[in-house]
N, C-alpha and C. Protein backbone atom coordinates (compact mmCIF):
# COMPACT_ATOMS: atom_id res chain seq x y z
N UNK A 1 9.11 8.75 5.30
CA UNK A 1 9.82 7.93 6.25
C UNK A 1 10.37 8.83 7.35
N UNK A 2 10.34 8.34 8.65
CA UNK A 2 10.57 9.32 9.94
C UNK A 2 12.04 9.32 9.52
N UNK A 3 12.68 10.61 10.04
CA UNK A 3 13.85 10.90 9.94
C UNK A 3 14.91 10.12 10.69
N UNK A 4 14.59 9.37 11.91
CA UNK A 4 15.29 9.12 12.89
C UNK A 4 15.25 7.42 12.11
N UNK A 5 14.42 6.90 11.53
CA UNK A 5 14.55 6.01 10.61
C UNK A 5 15.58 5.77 9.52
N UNK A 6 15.82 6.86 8.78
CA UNK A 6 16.95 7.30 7.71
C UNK A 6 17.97 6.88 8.24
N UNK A 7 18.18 7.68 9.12
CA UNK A 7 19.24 7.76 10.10
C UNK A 7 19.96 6.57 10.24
N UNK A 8 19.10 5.56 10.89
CA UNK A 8 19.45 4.62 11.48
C UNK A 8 20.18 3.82 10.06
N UNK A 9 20.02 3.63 9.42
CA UNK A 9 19.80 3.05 7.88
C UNK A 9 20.90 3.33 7.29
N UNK A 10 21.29 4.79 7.42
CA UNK A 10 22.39 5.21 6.56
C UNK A 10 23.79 5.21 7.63
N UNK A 11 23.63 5.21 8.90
CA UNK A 11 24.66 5.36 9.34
C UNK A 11 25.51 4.23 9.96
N UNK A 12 23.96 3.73 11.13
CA UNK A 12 24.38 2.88 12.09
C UNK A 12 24.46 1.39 11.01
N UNK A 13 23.25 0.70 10.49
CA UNK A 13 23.23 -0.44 9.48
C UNK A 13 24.45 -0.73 8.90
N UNK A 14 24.75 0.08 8.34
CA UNK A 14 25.97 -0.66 7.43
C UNK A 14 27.29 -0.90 8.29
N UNK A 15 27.09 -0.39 9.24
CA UNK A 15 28.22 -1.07 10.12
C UNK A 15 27.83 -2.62 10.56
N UNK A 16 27.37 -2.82 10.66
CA UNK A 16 26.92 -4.59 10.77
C UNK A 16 27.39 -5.51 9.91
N UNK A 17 27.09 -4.93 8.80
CA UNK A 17 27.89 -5.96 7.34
C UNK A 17 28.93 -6.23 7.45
N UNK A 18 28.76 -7.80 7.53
CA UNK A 18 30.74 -8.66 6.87
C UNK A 18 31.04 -8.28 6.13
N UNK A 19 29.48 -8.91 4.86
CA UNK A 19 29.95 -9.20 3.45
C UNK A 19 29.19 -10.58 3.01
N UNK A 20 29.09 -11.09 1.71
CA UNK A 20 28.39 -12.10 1.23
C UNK A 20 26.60 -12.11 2.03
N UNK A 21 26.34 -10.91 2.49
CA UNK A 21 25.04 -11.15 2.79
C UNK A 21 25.26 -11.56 4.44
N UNK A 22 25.97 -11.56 4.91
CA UNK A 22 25.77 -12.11 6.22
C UNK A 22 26.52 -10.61 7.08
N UNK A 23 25.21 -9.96 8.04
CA UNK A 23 25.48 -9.48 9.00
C UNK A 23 26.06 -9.87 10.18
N UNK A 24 26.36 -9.26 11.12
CA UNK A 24 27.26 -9.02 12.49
C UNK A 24 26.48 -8.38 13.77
N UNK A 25 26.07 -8.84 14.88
CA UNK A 25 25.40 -7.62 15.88
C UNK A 25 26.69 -7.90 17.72
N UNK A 26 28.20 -7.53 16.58
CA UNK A 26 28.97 -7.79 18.06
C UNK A 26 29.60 -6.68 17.45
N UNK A 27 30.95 -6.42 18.62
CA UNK A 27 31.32 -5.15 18.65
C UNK A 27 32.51 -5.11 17.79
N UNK A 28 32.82 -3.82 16.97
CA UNK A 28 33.15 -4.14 16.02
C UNK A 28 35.06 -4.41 16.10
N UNK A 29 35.35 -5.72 14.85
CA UNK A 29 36.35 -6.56 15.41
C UNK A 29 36.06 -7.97 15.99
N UNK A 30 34.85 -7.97 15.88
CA UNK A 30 34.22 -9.12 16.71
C UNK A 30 33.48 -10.23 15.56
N UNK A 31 33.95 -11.35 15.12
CA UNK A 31 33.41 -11.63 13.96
C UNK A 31 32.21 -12.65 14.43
N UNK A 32 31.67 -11.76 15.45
CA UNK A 32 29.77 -12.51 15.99
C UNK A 32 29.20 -13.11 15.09
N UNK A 33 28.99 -14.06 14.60
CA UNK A 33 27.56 -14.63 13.93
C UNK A 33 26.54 -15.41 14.43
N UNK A 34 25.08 -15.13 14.32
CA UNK A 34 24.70 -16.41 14.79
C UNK A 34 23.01 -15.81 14.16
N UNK A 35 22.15 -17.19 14.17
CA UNK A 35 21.22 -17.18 13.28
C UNK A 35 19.98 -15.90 13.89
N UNK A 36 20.37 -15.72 14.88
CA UNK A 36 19.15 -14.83 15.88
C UNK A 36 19.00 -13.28 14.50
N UNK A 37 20.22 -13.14 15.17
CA UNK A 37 20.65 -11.74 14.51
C UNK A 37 20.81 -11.55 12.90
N UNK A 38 21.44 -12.82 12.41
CA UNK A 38 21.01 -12.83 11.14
C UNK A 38 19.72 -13.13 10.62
N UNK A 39 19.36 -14.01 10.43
CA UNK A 39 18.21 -14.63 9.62
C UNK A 39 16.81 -13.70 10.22
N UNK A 40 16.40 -13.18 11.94
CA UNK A 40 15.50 -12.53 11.74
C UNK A 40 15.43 -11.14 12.12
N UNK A 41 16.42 -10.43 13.23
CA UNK A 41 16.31 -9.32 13.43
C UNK A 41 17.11 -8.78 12.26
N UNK A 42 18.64 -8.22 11.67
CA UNK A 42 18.85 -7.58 10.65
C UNK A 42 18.11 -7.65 9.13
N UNK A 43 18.16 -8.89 9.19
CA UNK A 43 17.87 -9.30 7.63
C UNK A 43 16.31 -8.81 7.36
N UNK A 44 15.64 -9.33 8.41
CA UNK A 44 13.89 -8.29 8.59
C UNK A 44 13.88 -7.19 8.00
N UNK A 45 14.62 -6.64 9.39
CA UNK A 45 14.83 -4.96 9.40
C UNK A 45 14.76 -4.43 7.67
N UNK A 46 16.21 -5.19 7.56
CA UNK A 46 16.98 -4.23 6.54
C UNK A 46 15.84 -4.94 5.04
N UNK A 47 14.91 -5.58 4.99
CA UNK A 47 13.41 -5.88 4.31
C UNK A 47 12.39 -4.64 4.23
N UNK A 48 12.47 -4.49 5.19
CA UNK A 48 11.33 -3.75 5.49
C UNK A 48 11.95 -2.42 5.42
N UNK A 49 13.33 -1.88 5.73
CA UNK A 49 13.46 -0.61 5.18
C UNK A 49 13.90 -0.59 3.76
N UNK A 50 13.94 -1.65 3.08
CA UNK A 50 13.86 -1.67 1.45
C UNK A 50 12.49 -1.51 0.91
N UNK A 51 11.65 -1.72 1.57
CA UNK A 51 10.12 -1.65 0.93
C UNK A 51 9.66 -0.22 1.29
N UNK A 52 10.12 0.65 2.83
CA UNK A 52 9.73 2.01 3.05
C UNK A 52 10.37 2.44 2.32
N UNK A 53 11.46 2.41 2.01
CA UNK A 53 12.53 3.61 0.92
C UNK A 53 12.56 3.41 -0.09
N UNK A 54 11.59 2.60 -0.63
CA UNK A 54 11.91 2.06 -2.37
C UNK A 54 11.85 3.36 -3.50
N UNK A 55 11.07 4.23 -3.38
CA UNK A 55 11.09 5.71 -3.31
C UNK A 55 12.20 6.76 -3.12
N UNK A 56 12.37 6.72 -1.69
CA UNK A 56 12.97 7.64 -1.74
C UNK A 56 14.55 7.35 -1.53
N UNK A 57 15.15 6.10 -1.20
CA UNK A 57 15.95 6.10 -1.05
C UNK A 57 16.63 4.71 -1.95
N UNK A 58 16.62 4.69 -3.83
CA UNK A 58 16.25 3.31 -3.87
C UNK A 58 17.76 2.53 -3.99
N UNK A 59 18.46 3.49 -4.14
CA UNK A 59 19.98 2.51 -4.13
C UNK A 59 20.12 2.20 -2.90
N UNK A 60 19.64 2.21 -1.53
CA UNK A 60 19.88 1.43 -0.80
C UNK A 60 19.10 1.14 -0.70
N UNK A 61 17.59 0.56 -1.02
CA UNK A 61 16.57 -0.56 -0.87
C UNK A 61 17.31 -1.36 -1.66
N UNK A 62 17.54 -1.37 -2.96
CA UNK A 62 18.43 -2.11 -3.48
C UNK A 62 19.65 -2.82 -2.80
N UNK A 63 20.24 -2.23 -2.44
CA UNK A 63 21.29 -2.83 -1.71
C UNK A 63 21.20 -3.83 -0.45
N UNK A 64 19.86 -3.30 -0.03
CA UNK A 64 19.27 -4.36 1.59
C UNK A 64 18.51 -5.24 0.73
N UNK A 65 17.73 -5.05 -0.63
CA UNK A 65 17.05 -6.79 -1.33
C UNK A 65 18.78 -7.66 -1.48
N UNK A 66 19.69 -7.00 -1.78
CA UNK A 66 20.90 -7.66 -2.38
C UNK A 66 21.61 -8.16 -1.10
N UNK A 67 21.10 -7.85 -0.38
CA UNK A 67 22.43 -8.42 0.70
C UNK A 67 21.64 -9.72 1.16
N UNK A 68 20.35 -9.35 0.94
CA UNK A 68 19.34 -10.66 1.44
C UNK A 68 18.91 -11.55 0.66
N UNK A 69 19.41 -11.10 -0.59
CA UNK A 69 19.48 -11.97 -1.80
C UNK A 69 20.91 -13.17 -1.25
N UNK A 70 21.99 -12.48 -1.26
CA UNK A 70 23.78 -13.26 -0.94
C UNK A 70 23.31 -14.19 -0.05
N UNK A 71 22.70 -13.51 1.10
CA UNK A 71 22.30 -14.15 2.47
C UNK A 71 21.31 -15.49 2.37
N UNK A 72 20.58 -15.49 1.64
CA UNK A 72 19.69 -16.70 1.47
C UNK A 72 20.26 -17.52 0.26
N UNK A 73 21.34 -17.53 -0.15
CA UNK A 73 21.80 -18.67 -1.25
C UNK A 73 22.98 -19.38 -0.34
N UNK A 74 22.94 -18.99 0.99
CA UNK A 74 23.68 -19.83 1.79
C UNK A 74 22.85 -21.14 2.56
N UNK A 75 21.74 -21.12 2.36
CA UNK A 75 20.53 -22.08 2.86
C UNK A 75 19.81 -22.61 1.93
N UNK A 76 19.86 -22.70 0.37
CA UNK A 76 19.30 -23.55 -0.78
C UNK A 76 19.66 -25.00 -0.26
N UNK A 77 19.06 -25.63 0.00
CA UNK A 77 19.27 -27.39 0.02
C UNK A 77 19.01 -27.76 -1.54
């Protein structure tokens, strides 16, 4: 995995998180929500760097299936 990838993952990402699975892309203090940013740009993202790092980084692939686990039991009909 490119380094500048890691990076992004371990530092900048987890600043986004509320909590219960639902990310944030406003500044922080800002309790932004809205479906853009949740449902396809973070929640993607943070998919797809659970499947590159399952290897090497797996407590937080774990942690990005789990947040998107919280995140989708808010939309069960």
């Amino acid at each position: 995995m490119p380094k500048g990838l890691r990076q992004i993952w371990t530092t900048l990402a987890p600043s986004f998180y509320l909590g219960d699975g639902w990310p944030h892309d406003g500044p922080e203090g800002v309790r932004q929500l809205d479906y853009y940013s949740g449902s396809i740009a973070i929640q993607y993202a943070q998919l797809v760097y659970s499947k590159l790092a399952a290897d090497t980084d797996p407590v937080r692939a774990e942690e990005c299936r789990g947040r998107a686990r919280k995140y989708a039991l808010h939309f069960v009909h």
